[in-house]
Protein backbone atom coordinates (compact mmCIF):
# COMPACT_ATOMS: atom_id res chain seq x y z
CA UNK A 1 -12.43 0.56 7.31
CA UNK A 2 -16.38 0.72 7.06
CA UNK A 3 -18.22 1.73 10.08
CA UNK A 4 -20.80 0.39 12.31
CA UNK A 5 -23.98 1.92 11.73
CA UNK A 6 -26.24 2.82 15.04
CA UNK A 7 -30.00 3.19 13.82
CA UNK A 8 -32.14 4.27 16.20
CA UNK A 9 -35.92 6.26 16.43
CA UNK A 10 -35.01 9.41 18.38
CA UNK A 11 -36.48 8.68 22.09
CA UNK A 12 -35.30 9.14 25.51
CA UNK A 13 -33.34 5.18 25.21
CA UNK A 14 -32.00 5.89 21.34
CA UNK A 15 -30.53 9.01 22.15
CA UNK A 16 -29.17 8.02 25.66
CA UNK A 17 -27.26 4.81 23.64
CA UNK A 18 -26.25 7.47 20.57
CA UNK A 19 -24.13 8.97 23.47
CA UNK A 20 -22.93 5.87 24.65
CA UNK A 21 -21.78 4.39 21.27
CA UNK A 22 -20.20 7.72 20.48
CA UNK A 23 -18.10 7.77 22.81
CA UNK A 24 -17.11 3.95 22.71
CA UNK A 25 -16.26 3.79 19.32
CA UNK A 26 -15.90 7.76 18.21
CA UNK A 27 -18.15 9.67 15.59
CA UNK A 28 -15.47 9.12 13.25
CA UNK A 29 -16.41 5.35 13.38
CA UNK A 30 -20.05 5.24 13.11
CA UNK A 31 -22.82 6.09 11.11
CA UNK A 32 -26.13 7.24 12.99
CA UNK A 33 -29.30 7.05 11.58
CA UNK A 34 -32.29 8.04 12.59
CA UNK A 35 -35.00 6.38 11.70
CA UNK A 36 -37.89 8.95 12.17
CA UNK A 37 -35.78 11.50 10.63
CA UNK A 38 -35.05 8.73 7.37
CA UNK A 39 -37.84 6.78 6.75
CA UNK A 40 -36.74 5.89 3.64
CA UNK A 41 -33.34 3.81 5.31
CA UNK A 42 -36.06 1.29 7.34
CA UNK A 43 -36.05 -1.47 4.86
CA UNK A 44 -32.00 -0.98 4.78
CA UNK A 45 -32.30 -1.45 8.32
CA UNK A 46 -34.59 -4.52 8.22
CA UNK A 47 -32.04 -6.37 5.38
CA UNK A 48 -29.60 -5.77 7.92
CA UNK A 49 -31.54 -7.45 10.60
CA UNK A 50 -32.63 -4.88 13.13
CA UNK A 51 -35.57 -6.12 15.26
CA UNK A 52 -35.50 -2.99 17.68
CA UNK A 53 -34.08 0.24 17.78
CA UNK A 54 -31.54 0.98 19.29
CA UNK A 55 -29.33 -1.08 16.96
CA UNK A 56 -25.80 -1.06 16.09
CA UNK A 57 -24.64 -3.31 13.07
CA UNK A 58 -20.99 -3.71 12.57
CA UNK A 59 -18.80 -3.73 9.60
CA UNK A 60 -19.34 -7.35 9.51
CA UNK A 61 -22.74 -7.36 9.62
CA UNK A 62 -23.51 -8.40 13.39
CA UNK A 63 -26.38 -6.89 14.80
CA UNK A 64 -26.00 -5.73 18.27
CA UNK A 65 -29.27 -4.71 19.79
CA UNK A 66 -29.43 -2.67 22.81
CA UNK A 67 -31.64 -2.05 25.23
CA UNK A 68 -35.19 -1.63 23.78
CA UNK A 69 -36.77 1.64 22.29
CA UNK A 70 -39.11 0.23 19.57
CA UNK A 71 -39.84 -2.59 17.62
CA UNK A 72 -39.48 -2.13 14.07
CA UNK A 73 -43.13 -2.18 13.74
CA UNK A 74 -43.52 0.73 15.61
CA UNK A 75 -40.85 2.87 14.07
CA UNK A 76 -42.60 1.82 10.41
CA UNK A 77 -46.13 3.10 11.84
C-alpha cells in the first residue's frame, strides 16, 4: 500500500497535527515532510495540490488540509 504523505513547515500547528496524524494512521503509514527542512519537495507538494501546510495527501491523491499554518507562499519565501 502507498502512504499518505503529511507535509507540513515545522510550527507550533504543523507539529501539533504531525502528532495527531501519527497516531491516527501510525508512522508506518505516512510519510512526513517537512517543508523547511526539504525545500527542494515544495513543487512536489504544489503538483499534489497543497494550498497550506499542514497537509495530508492520500494514496489516492486527495488533499486533506488541516487547520492552517502557512500558505504555500510563505513556506516558498
Amino acid at each position: 500500500m502507498k502512504k499518505s504523505v503529511f507535509y507540513h513547515a515545522g510550527c507550533p500547528v504543523c507539529v501539533s497535527a504531525e502528532h495527531d496524524i501519527i497516531s491516527l494512521i501510525g508512522q508506518d503509514n505516512v510519510e512526513i515532510v517537512h517543508l523547511g527542512d526539504n525545500k527542494e519537495r515544495i513543487e512536489e507538494a504544489d503538483k499534489a495540490g497543497v494550498k497550506s501546510v499542514p497537509a495530508l495527501v492520500t494514496p489516492n491523491g486527495n488533499v486533506l488540509h488541516i487547520n492552517f499554518g502557512a500558505s504555500m507562499k510563505e513556506v516558498k519565501s
